[in-house]
Protein backbone atom coordinates (compact mmCIF):
# COMPACT_ATOMS: atom_id res chain seq x y z
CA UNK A 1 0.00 0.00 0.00
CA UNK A 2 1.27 3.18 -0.95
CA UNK A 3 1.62 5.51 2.23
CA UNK A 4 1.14 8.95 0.74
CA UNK A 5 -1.93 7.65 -1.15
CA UNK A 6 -3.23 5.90 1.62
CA UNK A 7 -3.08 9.49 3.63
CA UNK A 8 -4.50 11.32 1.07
CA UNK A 9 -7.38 9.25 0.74
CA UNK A 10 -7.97 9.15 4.47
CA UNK A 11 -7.73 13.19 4.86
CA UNK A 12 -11.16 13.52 7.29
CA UNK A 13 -10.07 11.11 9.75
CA UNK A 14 -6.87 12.68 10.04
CA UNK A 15 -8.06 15.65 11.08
CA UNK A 16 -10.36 13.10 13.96
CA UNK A 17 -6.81 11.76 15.25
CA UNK A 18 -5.45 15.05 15.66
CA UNK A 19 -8.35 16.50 17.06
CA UNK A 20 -7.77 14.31 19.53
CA UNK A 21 -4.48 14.98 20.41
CA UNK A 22 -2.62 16.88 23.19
CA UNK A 23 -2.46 20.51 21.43
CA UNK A 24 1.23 19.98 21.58
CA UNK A 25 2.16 16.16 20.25
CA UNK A 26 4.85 14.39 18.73
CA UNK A 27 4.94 12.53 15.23
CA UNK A 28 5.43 9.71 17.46
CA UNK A 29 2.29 10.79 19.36
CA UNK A 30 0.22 10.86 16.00
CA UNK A 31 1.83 7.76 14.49
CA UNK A 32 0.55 5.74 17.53
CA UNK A 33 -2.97 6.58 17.01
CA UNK A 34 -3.08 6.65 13.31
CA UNK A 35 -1.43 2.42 13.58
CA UNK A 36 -4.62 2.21 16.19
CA UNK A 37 -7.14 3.32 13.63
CA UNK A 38 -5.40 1.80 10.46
CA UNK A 39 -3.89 -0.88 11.86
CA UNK A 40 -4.30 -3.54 9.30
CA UNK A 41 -3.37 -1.03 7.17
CA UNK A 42 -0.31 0.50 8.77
CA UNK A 43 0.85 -3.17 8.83
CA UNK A 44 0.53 -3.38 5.60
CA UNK A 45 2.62 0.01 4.88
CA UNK A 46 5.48 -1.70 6.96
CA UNK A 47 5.58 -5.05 4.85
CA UNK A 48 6.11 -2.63 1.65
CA UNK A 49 9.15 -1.54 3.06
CA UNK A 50 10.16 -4.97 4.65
CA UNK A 51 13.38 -5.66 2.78
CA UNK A 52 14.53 -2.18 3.05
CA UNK A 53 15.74 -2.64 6.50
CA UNK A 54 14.13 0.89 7.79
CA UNK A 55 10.41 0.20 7.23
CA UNK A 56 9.15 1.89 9.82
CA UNK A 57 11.61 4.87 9.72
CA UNK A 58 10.25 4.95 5.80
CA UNK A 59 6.57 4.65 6.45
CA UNK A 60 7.03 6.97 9.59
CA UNK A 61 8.97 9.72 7.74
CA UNK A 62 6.38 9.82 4.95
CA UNK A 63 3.65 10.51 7.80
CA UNK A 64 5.48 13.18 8.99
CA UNK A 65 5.93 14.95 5.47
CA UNK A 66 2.16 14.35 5.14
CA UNK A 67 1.61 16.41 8.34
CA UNK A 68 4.33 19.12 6.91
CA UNK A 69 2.80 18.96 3.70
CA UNK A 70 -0.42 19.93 4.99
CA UNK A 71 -0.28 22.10 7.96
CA UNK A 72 -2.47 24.68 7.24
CA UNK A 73 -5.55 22.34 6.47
CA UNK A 74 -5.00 20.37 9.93
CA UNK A 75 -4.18 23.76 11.78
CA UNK A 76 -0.68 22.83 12.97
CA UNK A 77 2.42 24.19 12.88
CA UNK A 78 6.22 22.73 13.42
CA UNK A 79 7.76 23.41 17.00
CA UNK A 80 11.14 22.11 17.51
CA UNK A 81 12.41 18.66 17.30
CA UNK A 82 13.17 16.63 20.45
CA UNK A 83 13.69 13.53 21.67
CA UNK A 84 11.23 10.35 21.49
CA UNK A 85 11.48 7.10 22.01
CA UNK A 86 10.42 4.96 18.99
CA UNK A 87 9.09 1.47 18.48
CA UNK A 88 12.51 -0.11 19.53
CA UNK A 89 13.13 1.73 22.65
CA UNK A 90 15.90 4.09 21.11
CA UNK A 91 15.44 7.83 21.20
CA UNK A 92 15.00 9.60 18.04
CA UNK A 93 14.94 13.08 17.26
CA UNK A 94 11.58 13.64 15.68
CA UNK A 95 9.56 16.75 15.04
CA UNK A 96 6.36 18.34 17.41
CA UNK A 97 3.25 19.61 16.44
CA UNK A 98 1.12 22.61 18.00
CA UNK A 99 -2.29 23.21 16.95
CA UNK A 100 -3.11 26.73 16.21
């Protein structure tokens, strides 16, 4: 499945996950509840990218460009990038969200 499509596609509910988000959140924070929603889905995003040994950091990165791409329609803006830890218990430095 091809991630940007798949966002694209999938624009109102988008807006529902960040709606209900912290007004300050993380990729990592929005990741988590898009995999929730779309899990089979997000699953299948990963196995795209299986032999690319960086699936997640792939379909992940993509989200995050969505988000960028498309600020002004979900009423967000960039804050700084910080620390998170991601799905393997290492910290990554990954960019926050405000809604405006």
């Amino acid at each position: 499945m091809e991630v940007m499509t798949f966002l694209k596609s999938h624009h109102p509910q988008i807006i529902t996950i960040i709606s209900g988000l912290n007004s300050d959140f993380s990729s990592h924070d929005f990741i988590e509840k898009f995999a929730r929603m779309f899990e089979t889905q997000y699953i299948e995003m990963l196995y795209k990218y299986k032999d690319t040994g960086n699936a997640f950091k792939t379909v992940h990165s993509t989200i995050a460009k969505y988000l960028s791409q498309n600020m002004n329609a979900f009423g967000i803006v960039k804050m700084s990038k910080k620390g998170s830890e991601h799905v393997f218990g290492e910290i990554d430095i990954i960019q926050w969200w405000s809604k405006i």
